[in-house]
Protein backbone atom coordinates (compact mmCIF):
# COMPACT_ATOMS: atom_id res chain seq x y z
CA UNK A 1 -0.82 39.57 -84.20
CA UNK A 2 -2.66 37.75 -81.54
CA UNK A 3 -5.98 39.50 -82.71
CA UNK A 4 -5.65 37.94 -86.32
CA UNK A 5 -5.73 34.04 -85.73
CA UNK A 6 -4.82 33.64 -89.92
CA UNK A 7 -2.23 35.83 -89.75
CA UNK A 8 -0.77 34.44 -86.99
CA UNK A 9 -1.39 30.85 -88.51
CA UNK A 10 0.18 31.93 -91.55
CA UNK A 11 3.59 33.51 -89.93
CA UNK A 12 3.81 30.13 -87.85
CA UNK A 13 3.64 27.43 -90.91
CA UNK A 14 5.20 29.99 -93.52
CA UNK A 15 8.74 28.99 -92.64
CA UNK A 16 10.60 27.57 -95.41
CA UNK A 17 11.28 24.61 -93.07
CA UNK A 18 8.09 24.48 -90.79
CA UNK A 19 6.13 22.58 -93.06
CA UNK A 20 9.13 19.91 -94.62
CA UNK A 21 9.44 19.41 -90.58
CA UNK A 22 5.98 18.55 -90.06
CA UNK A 23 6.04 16.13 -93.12
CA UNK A 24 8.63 14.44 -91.97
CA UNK A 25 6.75 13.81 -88.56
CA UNK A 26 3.74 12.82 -89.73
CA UNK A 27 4.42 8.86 -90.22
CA UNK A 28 5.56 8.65 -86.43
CA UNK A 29 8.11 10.16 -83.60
CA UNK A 30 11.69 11.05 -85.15
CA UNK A 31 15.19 11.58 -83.84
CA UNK A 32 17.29 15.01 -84.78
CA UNK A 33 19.46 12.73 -87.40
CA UNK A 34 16.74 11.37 -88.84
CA UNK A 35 14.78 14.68 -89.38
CA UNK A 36 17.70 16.27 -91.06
CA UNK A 37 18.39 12.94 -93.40
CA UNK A 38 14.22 13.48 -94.48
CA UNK A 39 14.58 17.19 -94.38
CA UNK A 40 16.99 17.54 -97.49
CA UNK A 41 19.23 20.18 -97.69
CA UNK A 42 18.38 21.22 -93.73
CA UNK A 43 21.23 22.11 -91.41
CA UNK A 44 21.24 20.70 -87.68
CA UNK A 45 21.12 24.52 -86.43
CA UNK A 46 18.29 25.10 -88.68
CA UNK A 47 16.18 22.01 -88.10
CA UNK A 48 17.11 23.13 -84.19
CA UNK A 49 15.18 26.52 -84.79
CA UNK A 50 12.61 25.02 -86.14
CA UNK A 51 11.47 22.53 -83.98
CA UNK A 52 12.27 25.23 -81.04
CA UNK A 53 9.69 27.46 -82.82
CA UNK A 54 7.03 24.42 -83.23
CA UNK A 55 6.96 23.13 -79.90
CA UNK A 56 6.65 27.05 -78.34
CA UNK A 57 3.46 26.78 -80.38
CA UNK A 58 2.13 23.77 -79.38
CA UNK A 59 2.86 21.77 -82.83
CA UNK A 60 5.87 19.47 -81.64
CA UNK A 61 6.63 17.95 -78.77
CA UNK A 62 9.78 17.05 -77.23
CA UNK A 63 10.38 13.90 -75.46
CA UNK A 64 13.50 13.17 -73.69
CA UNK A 65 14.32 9.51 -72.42
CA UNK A 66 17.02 8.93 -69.74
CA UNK A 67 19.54 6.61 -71.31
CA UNK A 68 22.51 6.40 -71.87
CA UNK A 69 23.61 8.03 -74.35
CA UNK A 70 20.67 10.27 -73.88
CA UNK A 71 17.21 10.18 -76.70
CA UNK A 72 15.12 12.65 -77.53
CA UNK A 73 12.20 12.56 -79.74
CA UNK A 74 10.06 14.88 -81.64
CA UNK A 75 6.43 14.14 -82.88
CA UNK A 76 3.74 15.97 -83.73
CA UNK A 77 1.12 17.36 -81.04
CA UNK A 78 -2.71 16.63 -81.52
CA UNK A 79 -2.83 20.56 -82.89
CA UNK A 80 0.33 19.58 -85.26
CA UNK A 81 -1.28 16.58 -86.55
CA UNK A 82 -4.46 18.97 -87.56
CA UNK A 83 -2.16 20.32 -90.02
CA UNK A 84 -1.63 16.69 -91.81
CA UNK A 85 -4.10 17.60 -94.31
CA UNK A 86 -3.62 20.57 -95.49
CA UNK A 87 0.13 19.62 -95.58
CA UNK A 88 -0.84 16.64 -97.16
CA UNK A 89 -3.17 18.62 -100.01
CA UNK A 90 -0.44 21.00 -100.36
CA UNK A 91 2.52 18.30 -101.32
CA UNK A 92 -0.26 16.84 -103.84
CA UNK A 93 -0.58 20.40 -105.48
CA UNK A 94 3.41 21.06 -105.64
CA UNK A 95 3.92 17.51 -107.07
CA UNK A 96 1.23 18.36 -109.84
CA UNK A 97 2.17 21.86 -110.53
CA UNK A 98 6.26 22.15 -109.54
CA UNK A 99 7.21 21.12 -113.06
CA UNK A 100 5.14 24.23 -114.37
CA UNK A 101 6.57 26.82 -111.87
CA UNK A 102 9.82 25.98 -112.44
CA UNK A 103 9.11 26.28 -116.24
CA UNK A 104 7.87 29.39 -115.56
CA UNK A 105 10.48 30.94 -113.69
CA UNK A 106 13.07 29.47 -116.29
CA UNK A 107 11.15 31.16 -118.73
CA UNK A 108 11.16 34.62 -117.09
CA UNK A 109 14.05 34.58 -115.39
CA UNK A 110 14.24 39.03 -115.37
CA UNK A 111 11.37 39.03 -112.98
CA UNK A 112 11.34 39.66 -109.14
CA UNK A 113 9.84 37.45 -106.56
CA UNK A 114 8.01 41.07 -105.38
CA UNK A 115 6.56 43.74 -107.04
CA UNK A 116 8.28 47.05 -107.19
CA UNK A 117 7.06 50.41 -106.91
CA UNK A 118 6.70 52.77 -110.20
């Protein structure tokens, strides 16, 4: 994997949750709560995973504050905010275009996500 930098790019932001996660950072520093309240439908485990996965590669960081009771934040990294456009371009195309591939997938509802074999 490490020899294919697309690849690897690709299996990092493909997670159904990666990219809602990065959205949801991109106007500023969030707590956990607030994450999963913008996240929709995200569980705290989940959301937990996820932000594990994008701070291991350098797209979150992780900022604790001594208080009491205890804060962390998460925002984005100078490498996770180079992925604000094409996030941004890609939330443009699903807002033009969602209406249609849910039409479409009403309309054929028989056929698989993958192709099968012969």
């Amino acid at each position: 994997m490490a020899d294919c930098p697309a690849r690897t790019a690709i299996e990092v932001i493909a997670n159904k949750w990666t990219v809602v996660t990065l959205y949801a950072l991109a106007d500023g520093p969030k707590r956990h709560g607030e994450l999963v309240d913008l996240s929709g439908g995200i569980s705290r485990k989940v959301l937990t995973e996820t932000l594990r996965r994008l701070q291991r590669h350098g797209l979150v960081d992780r900022q604790r504050y001594a208080e009491a009771p205890p804060r962390v934040e998460y925002s984005l990294t100078a490498l996770g905010r180079t992925l604000q456009e094409p996030i941004t371009m890609l939330t443009a195309w699903a807002q033009e275009h969602g209406a249609a591939l849910a039409d479409f997938q009403e309309a054929a509802p028989d056929q698989k996500d993958s192709i099968s074999a012969p």
